[in-house]
Protein backbone atom coordinates (compact mmCIF):
# COMPACT_ATOMS: atom_id res chain seq x y z
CA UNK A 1 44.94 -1.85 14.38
CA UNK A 2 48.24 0.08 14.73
CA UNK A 3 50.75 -2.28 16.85
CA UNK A 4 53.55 -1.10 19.65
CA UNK A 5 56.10 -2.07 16.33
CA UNK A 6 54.57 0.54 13.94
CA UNK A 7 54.52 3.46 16.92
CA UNK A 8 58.11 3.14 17.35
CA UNK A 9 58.87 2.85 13.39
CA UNK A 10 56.23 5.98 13.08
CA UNK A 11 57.95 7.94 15.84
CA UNK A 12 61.59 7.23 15.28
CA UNK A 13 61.22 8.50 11.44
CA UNK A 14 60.58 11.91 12.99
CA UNK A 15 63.52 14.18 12.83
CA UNK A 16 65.74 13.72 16.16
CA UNK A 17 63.51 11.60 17.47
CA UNK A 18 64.94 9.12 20.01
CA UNK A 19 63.68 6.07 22.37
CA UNK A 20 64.37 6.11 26.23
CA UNK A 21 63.13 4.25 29.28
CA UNK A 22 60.36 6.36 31.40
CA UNK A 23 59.78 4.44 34.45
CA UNK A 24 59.79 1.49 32.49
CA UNK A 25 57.83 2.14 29.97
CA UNK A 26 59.13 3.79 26.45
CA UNK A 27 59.10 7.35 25.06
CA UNK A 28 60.36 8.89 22.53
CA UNK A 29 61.79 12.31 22.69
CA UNK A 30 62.91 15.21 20.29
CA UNK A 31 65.49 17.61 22.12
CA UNK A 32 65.63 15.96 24.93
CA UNK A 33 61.38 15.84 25.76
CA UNK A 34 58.88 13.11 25.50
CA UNK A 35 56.33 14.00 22.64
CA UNK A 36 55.32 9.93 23.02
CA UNK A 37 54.99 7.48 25.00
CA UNK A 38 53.89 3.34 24.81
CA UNK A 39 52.01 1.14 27.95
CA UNK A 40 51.78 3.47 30.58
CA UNK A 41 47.95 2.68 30.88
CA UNK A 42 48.09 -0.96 30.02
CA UNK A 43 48.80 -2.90 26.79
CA UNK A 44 47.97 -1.65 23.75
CA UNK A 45 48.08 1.98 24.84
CA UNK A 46 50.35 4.91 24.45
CA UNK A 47 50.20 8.91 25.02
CA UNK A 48 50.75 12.18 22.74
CA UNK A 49 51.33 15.06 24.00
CA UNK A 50 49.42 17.40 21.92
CA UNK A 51 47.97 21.04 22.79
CA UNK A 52 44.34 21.02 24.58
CA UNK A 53 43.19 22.54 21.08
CA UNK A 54 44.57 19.54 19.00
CA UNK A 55 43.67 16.98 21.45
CA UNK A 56 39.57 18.29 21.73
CA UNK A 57 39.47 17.67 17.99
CA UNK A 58 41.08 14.31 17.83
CA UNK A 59 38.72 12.66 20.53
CA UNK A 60 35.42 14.63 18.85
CA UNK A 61 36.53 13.01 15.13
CA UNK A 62 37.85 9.58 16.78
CA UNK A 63 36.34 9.17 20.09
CA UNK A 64 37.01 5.49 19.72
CA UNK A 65 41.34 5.60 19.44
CA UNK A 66 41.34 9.34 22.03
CA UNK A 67 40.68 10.21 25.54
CA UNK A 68 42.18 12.80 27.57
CA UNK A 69 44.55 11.44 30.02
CA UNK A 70 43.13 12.07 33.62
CA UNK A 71 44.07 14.95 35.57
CA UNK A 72 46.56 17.65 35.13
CA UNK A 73 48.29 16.12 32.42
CA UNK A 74 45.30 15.13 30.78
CA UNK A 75 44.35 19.23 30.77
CA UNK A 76 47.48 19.56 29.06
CA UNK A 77 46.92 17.86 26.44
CA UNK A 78 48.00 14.79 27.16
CA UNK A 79 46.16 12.11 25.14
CA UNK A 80 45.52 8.45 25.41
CA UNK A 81 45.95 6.35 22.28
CA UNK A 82 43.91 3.16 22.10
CA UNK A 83 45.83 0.83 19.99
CA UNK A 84 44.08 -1.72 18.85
CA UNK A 85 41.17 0.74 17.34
CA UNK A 86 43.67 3.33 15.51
CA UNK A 87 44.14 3.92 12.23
CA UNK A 88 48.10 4.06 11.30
CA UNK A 89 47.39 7.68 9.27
CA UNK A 90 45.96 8.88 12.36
CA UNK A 91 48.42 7.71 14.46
CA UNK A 92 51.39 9.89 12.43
CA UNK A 93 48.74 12.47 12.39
CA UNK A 94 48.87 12.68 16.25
CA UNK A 95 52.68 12.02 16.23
CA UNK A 96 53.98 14.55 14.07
CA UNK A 97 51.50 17.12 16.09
CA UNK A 98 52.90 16.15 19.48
CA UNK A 99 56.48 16.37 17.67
CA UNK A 100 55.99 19.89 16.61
CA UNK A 101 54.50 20.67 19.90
CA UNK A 102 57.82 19.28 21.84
CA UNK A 103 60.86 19.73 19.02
CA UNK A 104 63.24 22.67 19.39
CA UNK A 105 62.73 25.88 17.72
CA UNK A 106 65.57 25.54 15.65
CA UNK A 107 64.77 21.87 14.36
CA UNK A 108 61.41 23.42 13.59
CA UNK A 109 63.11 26.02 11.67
CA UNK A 110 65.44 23.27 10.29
CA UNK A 111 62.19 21.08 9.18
CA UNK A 112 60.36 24.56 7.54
CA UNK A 113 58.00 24.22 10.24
CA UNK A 114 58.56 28.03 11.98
C-alpha cells in the first residue's frame, strides 16, 4: 500500500518538482505543469499523466493499481492510481514517466534524459 505521504515524498524528489493547490486537491508540477495529482477521484487515489503508450502497458501489467481516467483526459493518458493496491516501485515508475512526459526540454537535457 503506497500512502498520500510517500506520493508527495516520491514526487517532490523529482528534479523541479513542486506542490500546488488544483481545485483543492494537490499536484505537483515540473515547469510550471501538473505531471501528478492526489484525491481527485476519492481517497486513496491520484493521477499520472503518462502518454496513451505508457499508460496501455501499466493497466495490462497492473490492472489492479491503473485505469484510464474517463474521457478526454483519460485518452490522453491520463491514469488513475489506486492507492491502497500499489506497489511504491511502481508508483516512482509511473512518476518519473509522467515527469519526463511534462518537464522542460532543457531540465531533460539537464537530467541526461534528451
Amino acid at each position: 500500500m503506497v500512502g498520500v505521504g510517500d506520493v508527495r515524498r516520491l514526487a517532490l524528489s523529482l528534479e523541479g518538482a513542486v506542490e500546488q493547490d488544483h481545485h483543492g486537491f494537490p499536484s505537483f508540477r515540473v515547469g510550471g505543469k501538473i505531471f501528478a495529482t492526489l484525491g481527485g477521484k476519492g481517497p486513496g487515489t491520484g493521477m499520472v499523466k503518462l502518454t496513451p503508450a505508457q499508460q496501455k502497458r501499466l493497466v495490462a501489467e497492473h490492472p489492479e493499481m491503473f485505469e484510464v481516467v474517463a474521457g478526454g483526459w483519460g485518452r490522453g493518458g491520463a491514469t488513475l492510481v489506486r492507492l491502497p493496491a500499489a506497489r511504491t516501485s511502481v508508483v516512482l515508475d509511473a512518476l518519473e514517466m509522467a515527469w519526463r512526459n511534462t518537464a522542460p526540454k532543457k531540465l531533460l537535457r539537464d537530467q541526461g534524459d534528451s
